[in-house]
Protein backbone atom coordinates (compact mmCIF):
# COMPACT_ATOMS: atom_id res chain seq x y z
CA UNK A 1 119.56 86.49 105.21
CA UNK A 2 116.93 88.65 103.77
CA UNK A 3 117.40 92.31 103.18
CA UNK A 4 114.00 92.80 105.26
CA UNK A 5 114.81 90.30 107.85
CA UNK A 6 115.65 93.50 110.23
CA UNK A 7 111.97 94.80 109.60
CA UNK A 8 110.60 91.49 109.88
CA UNK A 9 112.08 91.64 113.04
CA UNK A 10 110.50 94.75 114.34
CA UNK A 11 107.09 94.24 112.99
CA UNK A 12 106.58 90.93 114.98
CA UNK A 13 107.06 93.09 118.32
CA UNK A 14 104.49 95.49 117.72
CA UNK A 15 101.66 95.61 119.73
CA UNK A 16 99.36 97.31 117.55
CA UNK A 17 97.99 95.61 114.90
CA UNK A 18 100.15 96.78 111.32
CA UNK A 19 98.00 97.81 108.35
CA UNK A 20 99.73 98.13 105.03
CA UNK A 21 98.14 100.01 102.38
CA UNK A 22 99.04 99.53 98.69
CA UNK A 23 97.36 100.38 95.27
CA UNK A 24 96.18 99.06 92.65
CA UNK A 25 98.39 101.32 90.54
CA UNK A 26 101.38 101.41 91.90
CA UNK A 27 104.01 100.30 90.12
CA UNK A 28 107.07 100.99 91.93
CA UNK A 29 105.73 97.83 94.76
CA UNK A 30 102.94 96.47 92.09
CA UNK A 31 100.38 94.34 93.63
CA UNK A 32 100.92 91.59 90.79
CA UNK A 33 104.30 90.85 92.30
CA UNK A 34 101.86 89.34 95.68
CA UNK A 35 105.14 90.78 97.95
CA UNK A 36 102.68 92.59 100.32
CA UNK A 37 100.51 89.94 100.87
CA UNK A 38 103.04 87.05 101.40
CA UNK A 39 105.29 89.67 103.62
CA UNK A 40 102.48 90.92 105.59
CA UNK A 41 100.96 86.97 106.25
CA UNK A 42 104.54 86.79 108.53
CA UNK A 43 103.20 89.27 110.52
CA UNK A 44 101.07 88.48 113.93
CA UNK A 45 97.82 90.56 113.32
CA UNK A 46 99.02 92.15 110.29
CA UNK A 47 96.49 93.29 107.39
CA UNK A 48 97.74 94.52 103.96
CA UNK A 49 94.69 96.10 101.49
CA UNK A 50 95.20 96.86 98.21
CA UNK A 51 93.37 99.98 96.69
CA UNK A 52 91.41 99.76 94.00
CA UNK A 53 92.97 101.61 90.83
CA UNK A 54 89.99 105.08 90.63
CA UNK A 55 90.33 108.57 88.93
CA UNK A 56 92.01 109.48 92.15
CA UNK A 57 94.46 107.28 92.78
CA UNK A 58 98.23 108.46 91.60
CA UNK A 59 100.31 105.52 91.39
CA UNK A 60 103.22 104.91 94.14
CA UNK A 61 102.20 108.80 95.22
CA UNK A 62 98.94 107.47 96.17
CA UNK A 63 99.67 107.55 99.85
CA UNK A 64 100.27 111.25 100.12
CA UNK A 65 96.29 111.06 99.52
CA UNK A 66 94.93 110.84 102.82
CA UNK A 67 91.23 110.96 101.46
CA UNK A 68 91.98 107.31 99.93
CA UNK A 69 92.87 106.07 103.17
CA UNK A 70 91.68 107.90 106.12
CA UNK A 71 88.85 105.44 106.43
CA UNK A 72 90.93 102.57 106.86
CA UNK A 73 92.87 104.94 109.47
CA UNK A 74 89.95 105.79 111.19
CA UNK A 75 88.50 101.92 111.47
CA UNK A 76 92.34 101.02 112.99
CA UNK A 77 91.86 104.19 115.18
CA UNK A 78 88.54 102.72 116.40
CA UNK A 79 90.21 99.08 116.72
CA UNK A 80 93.05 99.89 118.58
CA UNK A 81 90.71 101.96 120.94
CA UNK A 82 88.29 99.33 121.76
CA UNK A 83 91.22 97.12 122.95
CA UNK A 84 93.09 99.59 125.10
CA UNK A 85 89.69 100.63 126.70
């Protein structure tokens, strides 16, 4: 069995739609190793993006940056609304 198989398991239950974030930069999960992508195709309605490498982005502490991602928040924000209402 997989060491994620107990996540795998929890993320196929969701009912909102899972968006993982990586970047470009990171190289604690880095985006050559394609993890995020084949992990996140398992997924029903799952989305990964990867992050372009910028002057602001900081590596694996990229996601304490909200201003690199808050517009993918706010368009899964705005999703998720226009299917609840």
């Amino acid at each position: 069995m997989r060491r994620t198989a107990w996540l795998f398991g929890l993320l196929c239950c969701l009912a909102a739609p899972p968006l993982a974030v990586n970047f470009a930069d990171d190289l604690v999960n880095p985006p050559e190793l394609g993890i995020l992508e084949q992990e996140i195709a398992r997924v029903p309605k799952g989305r990964a993006v990867v992050m372009p490498f910028s002057e602001e982005t900081r590596g694996h502490g990229s996601h304490t940056i909200a201003s690199l991602w808050k517009q993918l928040l706010a368009e899964l924000l705005a999703a998720s609304d226009k299917r609840s209402g």
